[in-house]
Protein backbone atom coordinates (compact mmCIF):
# COMPACT_ATOMS: atom_id res chain seq x y z
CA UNK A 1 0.00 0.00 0.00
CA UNK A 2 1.47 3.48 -0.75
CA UNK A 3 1.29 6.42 1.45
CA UNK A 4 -2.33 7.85 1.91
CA UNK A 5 -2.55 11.04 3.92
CA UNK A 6 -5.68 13.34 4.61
CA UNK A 7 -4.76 17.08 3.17
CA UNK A 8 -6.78 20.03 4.79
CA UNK A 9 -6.46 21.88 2.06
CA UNK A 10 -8.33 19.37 -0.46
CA UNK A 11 -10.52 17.74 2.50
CA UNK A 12 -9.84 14.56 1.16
CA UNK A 13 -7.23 11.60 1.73
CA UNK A 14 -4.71 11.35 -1.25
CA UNK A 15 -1.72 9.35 -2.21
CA UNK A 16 1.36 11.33 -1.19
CA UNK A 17 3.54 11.65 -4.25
CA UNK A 18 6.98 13.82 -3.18
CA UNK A 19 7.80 16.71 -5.21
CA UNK A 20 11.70 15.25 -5.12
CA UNK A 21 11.24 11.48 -3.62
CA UNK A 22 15.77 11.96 -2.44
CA UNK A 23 15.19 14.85 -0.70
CA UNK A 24 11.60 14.67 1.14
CA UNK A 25 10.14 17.84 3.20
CA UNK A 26 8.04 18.79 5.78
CA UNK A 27 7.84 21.61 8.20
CA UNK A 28 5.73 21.52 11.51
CA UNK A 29 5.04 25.14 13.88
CA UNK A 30 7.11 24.59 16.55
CA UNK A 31 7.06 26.03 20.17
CA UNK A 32 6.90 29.75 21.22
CA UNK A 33 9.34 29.42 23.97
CA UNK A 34 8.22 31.05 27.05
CA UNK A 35 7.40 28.34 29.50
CA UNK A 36 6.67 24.73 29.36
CA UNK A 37 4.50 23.25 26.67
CA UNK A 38 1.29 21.05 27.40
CA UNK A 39 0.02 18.06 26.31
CA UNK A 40 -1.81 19.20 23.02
CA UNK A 41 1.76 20.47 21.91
CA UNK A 42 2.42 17.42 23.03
CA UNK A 43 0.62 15.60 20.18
CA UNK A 44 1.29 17.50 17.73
CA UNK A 45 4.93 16.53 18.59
CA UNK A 46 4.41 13.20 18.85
CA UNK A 47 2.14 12.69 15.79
CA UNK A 48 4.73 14.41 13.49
CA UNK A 49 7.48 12.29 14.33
CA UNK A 50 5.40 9.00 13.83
CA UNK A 51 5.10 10.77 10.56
CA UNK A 52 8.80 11.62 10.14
CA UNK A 53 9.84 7.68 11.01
CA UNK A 54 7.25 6.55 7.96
CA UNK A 55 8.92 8.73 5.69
CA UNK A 56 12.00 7.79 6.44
CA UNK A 57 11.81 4.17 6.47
CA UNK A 58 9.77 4.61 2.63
CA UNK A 59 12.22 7.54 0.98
CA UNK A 60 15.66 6.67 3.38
CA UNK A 61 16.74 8.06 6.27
CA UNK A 62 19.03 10.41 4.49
CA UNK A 63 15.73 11.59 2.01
CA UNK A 64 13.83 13.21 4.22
CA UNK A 65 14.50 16.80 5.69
CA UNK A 66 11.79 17.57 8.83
CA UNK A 67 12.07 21.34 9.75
CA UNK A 68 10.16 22.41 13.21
CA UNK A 69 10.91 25.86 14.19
CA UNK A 70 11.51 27.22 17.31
CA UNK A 71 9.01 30.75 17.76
CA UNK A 72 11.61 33.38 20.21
CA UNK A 73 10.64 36.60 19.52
CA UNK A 74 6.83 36.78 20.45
CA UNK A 75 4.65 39.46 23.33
CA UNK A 76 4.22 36.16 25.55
CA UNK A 77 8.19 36.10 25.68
CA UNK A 78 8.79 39.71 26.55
CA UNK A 79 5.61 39.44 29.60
CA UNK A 80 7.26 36.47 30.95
CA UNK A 81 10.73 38.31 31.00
CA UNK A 82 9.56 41.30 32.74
CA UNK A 83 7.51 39.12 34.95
CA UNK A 84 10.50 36.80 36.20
CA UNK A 85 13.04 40.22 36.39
CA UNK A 86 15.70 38.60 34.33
CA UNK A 87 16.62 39.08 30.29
CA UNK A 88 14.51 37.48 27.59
CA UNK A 89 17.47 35.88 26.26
CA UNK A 90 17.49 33.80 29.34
CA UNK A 91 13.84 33.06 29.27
CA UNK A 92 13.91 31.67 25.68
CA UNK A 93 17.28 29.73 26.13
CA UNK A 94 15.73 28.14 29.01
CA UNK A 95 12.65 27.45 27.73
CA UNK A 96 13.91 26.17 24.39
CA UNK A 97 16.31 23.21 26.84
CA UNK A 98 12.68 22.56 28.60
CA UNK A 99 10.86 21.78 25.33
CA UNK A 100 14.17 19.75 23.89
CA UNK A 101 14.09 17.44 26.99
CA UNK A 102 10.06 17.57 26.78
CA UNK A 103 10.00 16.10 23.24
CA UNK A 104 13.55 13.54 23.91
CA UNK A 105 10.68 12.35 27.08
CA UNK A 106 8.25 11.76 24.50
CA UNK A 107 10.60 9.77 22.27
CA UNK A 108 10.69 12.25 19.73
CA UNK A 109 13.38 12.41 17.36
CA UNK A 110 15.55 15.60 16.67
CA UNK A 111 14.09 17.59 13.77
CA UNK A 112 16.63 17.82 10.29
CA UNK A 113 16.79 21.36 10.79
CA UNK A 114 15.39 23.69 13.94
CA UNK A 115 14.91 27.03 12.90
CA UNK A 116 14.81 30.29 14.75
CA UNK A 117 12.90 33.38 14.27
CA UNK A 118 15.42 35.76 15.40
CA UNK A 119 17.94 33.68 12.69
CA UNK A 120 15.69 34.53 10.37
CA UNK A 121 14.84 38.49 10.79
CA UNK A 122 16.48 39.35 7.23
CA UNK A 123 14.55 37.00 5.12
CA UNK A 124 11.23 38.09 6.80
CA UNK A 125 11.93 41.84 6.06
CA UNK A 126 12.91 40.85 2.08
CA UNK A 127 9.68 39.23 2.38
CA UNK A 128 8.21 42.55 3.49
CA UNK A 129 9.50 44.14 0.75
CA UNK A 130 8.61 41.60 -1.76
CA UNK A 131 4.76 41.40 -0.33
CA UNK A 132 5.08 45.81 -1.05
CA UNK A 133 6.11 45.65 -4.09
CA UNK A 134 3.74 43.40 -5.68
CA UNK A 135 0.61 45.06 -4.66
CA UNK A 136 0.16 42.58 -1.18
CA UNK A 137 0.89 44.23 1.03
CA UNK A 138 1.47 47.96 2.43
CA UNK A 139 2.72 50.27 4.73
CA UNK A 140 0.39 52.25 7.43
CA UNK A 141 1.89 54.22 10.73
CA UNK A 142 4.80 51.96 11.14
CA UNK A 143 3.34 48.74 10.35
CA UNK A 144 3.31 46.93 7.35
CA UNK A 145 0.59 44.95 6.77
CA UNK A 146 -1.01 41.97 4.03
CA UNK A 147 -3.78 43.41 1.78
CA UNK A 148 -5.87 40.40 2.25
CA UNK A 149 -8.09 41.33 -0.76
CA UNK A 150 -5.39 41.24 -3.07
CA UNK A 151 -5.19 37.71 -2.75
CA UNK A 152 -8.33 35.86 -4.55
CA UNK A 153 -9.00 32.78 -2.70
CA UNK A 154 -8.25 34.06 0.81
CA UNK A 155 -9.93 31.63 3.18
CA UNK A 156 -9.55 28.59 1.04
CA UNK A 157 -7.12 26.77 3.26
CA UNK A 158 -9.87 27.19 6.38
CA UNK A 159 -13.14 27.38 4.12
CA UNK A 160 -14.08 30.60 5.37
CA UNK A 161 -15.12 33.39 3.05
CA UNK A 162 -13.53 37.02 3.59
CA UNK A 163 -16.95 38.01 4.11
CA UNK A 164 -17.53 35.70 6.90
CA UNK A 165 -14.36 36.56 8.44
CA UNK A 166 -15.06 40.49 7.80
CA UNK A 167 -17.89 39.84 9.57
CA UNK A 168 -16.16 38.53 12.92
CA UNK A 169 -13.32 40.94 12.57
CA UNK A 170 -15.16 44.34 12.74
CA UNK A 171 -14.69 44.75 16.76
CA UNK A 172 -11.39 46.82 17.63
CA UNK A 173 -10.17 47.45 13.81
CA UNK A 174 -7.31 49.11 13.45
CA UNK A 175 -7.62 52.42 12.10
CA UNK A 176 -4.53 52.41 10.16
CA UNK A 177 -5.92 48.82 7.94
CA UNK A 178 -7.43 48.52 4.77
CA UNK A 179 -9.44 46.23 5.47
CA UNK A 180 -10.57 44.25 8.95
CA UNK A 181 -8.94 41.52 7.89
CA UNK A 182 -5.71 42.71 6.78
CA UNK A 183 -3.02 41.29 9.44
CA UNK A 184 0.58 42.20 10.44
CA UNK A 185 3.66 41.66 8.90
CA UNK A 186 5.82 43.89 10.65
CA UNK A 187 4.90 46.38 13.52
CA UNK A 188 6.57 48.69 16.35
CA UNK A 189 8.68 47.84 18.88
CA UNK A 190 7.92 48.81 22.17
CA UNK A 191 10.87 50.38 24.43
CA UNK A 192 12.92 47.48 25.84
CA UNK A 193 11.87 45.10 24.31
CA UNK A 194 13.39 43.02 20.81
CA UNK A 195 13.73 45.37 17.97
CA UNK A 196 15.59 45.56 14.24
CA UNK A 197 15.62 48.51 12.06
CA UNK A 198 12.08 48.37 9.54
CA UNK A 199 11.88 47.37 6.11
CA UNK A 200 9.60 49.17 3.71
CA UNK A 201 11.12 52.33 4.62
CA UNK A 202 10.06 52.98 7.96
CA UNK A 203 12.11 54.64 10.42
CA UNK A 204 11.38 53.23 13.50
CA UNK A 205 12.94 49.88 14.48
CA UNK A 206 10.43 47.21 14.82
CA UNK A 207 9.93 43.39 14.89
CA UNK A 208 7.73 40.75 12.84
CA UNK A 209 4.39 39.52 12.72
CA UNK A 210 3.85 36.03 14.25
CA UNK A 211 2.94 34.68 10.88
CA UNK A 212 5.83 35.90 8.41
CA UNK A 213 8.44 33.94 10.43
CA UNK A 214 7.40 30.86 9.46
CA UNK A 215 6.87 31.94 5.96
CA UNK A 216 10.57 32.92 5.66
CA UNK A 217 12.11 30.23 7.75
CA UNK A 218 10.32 27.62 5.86
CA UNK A 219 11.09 28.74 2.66
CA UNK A 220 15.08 29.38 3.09
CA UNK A 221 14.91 25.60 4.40
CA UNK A 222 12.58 24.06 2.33
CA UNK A 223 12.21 26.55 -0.71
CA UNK A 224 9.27 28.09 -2.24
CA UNK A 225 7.12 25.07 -2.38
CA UNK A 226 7.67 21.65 -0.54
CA UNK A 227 6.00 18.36 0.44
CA UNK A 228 3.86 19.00 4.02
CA UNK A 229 3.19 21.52 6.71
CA UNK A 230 1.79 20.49 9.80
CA UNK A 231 0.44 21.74 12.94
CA UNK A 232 -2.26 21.66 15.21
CA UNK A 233 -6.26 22.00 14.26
CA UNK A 234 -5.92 25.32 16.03
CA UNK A 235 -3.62 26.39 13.84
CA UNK A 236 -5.53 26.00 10.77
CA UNK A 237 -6.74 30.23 11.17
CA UNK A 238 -5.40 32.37 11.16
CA UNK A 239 -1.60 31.18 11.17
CA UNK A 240 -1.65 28.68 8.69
CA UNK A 241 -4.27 30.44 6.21
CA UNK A 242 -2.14 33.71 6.67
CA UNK A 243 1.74 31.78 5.96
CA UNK A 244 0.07 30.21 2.56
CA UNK A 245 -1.09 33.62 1.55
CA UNK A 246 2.23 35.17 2.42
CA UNK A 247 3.90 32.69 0.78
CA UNK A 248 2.05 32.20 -2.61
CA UNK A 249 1.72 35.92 -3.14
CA UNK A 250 5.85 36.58 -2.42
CA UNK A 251 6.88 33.48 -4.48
CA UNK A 252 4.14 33.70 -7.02
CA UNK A 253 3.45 29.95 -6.57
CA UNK A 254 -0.17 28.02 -6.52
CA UNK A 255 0.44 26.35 -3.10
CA UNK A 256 3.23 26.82 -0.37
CA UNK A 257 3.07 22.81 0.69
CA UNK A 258 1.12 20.04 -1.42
CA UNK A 259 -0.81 18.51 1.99
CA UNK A 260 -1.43 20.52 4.80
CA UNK A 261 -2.15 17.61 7.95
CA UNK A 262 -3.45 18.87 11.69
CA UNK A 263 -4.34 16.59 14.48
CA UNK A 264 -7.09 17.56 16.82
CA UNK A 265 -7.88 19.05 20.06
CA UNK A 266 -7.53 17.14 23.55
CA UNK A 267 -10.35 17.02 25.50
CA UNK A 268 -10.73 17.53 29.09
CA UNK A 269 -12.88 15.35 31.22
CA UNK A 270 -15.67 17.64 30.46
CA UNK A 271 -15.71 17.30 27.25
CA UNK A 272 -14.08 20.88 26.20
CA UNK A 273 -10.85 21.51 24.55
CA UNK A 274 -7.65 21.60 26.61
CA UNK A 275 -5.51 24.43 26.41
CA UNK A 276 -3.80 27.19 28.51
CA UNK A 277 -6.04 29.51 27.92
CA UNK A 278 -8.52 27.57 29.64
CA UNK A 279 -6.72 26.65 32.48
CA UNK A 280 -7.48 22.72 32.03
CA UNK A 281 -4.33 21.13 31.03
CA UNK A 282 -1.13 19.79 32.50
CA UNK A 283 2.52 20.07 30.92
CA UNK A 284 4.36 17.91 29.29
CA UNK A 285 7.05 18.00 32.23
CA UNK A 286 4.05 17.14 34.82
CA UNK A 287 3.33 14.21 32.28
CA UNK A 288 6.72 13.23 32.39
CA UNK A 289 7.22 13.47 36.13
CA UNK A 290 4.14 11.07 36.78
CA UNK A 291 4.98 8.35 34.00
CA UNK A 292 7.29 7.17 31.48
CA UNK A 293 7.27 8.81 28.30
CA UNK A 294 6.38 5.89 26.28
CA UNK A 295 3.46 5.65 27.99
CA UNK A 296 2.32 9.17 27.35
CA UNK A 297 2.97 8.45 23.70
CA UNK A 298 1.52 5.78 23.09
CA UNK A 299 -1.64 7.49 25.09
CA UNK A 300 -1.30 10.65 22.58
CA UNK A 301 -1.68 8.17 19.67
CA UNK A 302 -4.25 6.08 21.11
CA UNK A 303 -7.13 7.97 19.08
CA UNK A 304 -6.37 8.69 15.17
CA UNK A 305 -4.36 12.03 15.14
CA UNK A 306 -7.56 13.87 13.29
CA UNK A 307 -10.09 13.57 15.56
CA UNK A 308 -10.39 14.84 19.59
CA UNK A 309 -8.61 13.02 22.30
CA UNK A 310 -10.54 12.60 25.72
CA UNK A 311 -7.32 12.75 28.13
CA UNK A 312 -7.49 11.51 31.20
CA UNK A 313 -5.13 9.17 34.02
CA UNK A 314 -6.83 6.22 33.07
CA UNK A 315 -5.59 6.32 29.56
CA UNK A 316 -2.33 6.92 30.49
CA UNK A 317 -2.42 3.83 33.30
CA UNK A 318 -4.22 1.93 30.94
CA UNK A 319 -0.99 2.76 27.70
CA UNK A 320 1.50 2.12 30.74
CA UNK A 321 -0.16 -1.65 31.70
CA UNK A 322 -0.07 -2.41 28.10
CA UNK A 323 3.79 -1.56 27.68
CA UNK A 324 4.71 -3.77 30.86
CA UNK A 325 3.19 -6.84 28.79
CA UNK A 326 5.03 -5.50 25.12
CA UNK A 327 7.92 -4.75 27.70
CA UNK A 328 7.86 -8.42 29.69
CA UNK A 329 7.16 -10.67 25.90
CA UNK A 330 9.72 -8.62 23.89
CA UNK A 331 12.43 -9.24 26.53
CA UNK A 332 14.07 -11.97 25.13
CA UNK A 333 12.88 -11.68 21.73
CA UNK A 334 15.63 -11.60 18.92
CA UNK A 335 16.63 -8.11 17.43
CA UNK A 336 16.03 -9.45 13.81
CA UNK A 337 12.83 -9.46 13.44
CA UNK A 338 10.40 -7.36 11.11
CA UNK A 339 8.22 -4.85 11.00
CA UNK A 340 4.83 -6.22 11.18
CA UNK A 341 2.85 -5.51 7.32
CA UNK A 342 -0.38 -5.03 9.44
CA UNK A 343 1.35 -2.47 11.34
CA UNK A 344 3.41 -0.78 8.34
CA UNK A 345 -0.66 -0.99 5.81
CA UNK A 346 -2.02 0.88 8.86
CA UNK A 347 0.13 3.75 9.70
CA UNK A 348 0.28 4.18 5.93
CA UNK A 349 -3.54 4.79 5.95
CA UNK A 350 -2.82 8.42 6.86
CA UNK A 351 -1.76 7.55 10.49
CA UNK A 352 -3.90 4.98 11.50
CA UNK A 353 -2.41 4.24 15.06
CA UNK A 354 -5.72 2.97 16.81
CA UNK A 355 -5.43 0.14 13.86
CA UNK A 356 -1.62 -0.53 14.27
CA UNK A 357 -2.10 -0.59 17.72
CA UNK A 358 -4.94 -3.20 17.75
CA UNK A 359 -2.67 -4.60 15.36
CA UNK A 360 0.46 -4.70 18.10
CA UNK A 361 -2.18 -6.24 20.71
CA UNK A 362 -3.06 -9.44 18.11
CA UNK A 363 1.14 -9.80 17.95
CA UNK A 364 0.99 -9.86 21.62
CA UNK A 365 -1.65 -12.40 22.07
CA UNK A 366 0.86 -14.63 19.49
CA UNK A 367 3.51 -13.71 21.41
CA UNK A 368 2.09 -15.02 24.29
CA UNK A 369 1.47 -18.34 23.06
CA UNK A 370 5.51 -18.72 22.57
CA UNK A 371 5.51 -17.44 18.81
CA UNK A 372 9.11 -16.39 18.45
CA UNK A 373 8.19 -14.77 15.65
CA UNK A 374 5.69 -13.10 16.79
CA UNK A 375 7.18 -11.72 19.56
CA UNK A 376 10.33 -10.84 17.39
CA UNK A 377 7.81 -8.85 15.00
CA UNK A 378 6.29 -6.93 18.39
CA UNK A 379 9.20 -5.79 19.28
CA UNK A 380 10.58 -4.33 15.81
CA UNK A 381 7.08 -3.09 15.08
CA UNK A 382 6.72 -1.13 18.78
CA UNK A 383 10.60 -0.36 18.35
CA UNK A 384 9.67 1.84 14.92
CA UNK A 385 6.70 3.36 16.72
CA UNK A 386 8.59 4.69 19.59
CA UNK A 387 8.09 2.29 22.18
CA UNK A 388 10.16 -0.49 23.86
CA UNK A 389 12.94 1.94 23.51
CA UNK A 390 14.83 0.73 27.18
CA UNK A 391 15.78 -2.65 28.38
CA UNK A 392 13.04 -4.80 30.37
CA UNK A 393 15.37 -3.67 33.79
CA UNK A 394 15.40 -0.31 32.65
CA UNK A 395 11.94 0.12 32.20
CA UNK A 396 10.94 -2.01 35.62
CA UNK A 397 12.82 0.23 37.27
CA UNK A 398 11.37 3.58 36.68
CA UNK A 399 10.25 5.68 38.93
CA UNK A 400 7.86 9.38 39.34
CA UNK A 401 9.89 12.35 40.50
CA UNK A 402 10.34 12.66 44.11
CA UNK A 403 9.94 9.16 44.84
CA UNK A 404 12.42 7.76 46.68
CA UNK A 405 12.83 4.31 47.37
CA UNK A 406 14.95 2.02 50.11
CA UNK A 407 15.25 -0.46 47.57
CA UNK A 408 17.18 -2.91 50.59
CA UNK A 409 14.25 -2.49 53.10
CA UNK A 410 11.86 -3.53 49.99
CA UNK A 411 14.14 -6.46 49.88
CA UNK A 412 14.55 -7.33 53.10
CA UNK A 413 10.69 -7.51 53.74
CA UNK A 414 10.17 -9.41 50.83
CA UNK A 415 12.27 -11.98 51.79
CA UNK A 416 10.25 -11.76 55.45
CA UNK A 417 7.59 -12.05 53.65
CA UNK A 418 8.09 -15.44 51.83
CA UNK A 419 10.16 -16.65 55.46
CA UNK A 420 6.49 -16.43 57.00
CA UNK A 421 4.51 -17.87 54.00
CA UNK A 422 6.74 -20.77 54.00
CA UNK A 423 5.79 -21.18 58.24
CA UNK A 424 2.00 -21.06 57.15
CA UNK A 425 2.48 -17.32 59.20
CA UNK A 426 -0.21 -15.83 56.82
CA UNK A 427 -1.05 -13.03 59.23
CA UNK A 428 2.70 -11.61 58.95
CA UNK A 429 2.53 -12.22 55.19
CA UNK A 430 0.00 -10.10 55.02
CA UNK A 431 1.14 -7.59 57.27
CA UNK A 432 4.31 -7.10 55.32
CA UNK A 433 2.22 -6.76 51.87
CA UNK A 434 0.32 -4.28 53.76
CA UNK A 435 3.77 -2.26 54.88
CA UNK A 436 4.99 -2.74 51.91
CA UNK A 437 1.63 -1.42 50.07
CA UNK A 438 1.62 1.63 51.93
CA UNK A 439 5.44 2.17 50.77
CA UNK A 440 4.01 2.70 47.41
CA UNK A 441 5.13 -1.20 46.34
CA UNK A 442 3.23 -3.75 44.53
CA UNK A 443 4.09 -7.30 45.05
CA UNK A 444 4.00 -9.76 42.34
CA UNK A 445 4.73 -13.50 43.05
CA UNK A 446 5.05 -15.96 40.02
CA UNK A 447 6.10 -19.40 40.65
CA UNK A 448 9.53 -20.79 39.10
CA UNK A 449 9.42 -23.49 36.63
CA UNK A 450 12.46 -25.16 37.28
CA UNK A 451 12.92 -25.50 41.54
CA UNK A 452 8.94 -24.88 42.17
CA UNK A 453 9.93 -22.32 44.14
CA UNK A 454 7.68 -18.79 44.66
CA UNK A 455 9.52 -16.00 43.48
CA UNK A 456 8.56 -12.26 44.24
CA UNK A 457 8.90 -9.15 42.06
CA UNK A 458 7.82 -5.83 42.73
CA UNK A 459 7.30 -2.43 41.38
CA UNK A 460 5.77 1.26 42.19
CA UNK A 461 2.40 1.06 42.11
CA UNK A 462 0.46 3.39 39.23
């Protein structure tokens, strides 16, 4: 089966054909880098590396170039600064190590390239000029600013017409636009904060609009037209619909990327999407600090990456019980084996990880019946995925932040334990289970096959 992936801009699911099959691109909106990111980010993240490992394992590692920016010049930056008393360089070099060790927790893979707005100032003011000079855009009391009329099909990316959008825009207009929906390129700088002398003319130093930086650092990466752009459903307006028009009208070019692909909201437990703004979602970090970062993956790709994700703990217990068992029947399976085709037909049907998941579980249940192959096939198939990335120790042994363990008391009553089930002393038995319970330890007793002996394991309870 070749590639099939769902393209917002066509609303349909199409064969991915590469404009240049040896050199493969996609760019994904990165962070804004002012404090830790949350589990929607999270997703997006996650879902656009699964995406980065297909294309790499159809086109060769060495084919593909994955650009995800990193957003460090931006009014959310310059608050937190001024909040925290200390230099916004600090807050965004800080921020940026948070999100890196964020995404390595989620079993991300490094981007090709990581772009950064302020590397990327001078191609977004040639962009300025461009956008001028061909009638897109213009220049109003320091600002420059996209002539959203100019451009035909405005709206087609989001299927909104500019009269809909007018319509919704009206409140607070800018005196200085053209037209309500006309949006920023460049604009002021306030005093102390980021600044770089104007293009267009203008005398006063200023900064860009949130939208032109990806325009520009996408298209010095991956040039004037390339293969995807992804991003989050939120993204879809205005960011995304306001990069194409950039774009096509400074390049002169019929589309900016071929398929445009966004992955839905998270829900909270009420139903409603989960976001900062809102106040109803946890980090990343918090996700990290609670469970292994498998198991948060493999909960972020538990739904298909286009429709809404109902978070809650359970899911995340529920991902983490179903790694111990990949964990405990991969263990000793060989390092040879191959990817399964169920797996590799269903993440080729745009993304369809609730079917290669399902399709994991069936290698499981084989594995579990002593299929060497089988379990040989789990683990290459989980291994491309993300998962089953430690050792079976490794991944026993982890523990949340701030947990600490005596791991020789845990011993030492385990071995009281099985002293007083072996004198019928069921009472004590049970008492230690009970200490040991309320230690945070759960006891696991499995009998061995060659001396007939009981033999206990434990672990932190979830």
């Amino acid at each position: 089966m070749s590639l099939q992936l769902y393209n917002t801009l066509t609303r349909s699911k199409e064969r991915f054909e590469p404009i240049d099959p040896t050199n493969v691109r996609m760019y994904a909106c990165g962070p804004t880098v002012y404090s830790f990111i949350h589990i929607g980010n999270g997703r997006m993240l996650v879902v656009f590396d699964l995406l980065f490992r297909v294309l790499r394992r159809t086109y060769g590692t060495g084919h593909v170039t994955y650009a995800r920016n990193i957003t460090d010049v931006d009014d959310k930056i310059n608050a937190r600064a001024a909040e925290e008393g200390v230099s916004i360089a600090e807050v965004t070099e800080r921020t940026t190590q948070q999100f890196h060790a964020d995404a390595a927790g989620l079993v991300c893979l490094p981007p090709t390239i990581e772009p950064r707005a302020t590397g990327h100032i001078e191609e977004m003011k040639a962009l300025c000029e461009t956008l001028v000079s061909k009638g897109h855009a213009y220049v109003a009391d320091g600002h420059v600013l996209f002539d959203v009329p100019s451009m035909r099909d405005y709206g087609r990316l989001s299927n909104r017409s500019v009269e809909e959008m007018e319509a919704g825009a009206r409140v607070d207009v800018a005196p200085y636009k053209r037209s309500p929906m006309d949006f920023v390129l460049w604009k002021p700088s306030k005093p102390g904060v980021p600044a770089w002398p104007s293009p267009c003319g203008i005398a006063e130093a200023g900064r860009p609009g949130w939208h032109i930086e990806c325009s520009a650092m996408a298209g010095k990466h991956l040039g004037k037209v390339f293969d995807i752009h992804g991003g989050g459903i939120d993204l879809v307006f205005p960011h995304h619909e306001n990069e194409l028009a950039q774009s096509r009208c400074a390049h002169g070019t019929h589309v900016m990327a071929n398929v445009w692909m966004h992955n839905g909201f998270l829900e909270a437990a009420e139903g409603e999407k989960m976001s900062k703004s809102l106040g109803n979602f946890i980090t990343v970090r918090e996700l990290l600090d609670q469970t292994p970062g498998e198991a948060g993956r493999l909960a972020l790709l538990s739904s298909h990456y286009r429709q809404p994700l109902p978070w809650s703990e359970r899911l995340v217990q529920d991902s983490r019980r179903t790694l111990d068992l990949w964990y405990e029947l991969a263990a000793d399976a060989d390092d040879d084996g191959e990817i399964a085709p169920d797996v590799l037909e269903a993440l080729e049907d745009d993304l369809n990880t609730p079917k290669a998941i399902a399709a994991l579980h069936a290698l499981r249940a084989e594995a579990a019946k002593g299929n060497a192959t089988a379990k040989a096939s789990l683990k290459a198939s989980a291994q491309f995925m993300g998962f089953l990335q430690s050792s079976f120790d490794e991944w026993r042994a982890w523990r949340p932040a701030g947990v600490a363990i005596d791991e020789a008391a845990v011993h030492a009553l385990i071995i009281a334990r099985l002293q007083a089930r072996k004198r019928k002393d069921f009472k004590e038995s049970d008492r230690i289970r009970d200490e040991l319970a309320a230690m945070g330890i759960q006891l696991k007793d499995a009998k061995n096959k060659d001396t007939g002996e009981i033999e206990t394991t434990w672990e932190v309870k979830r």
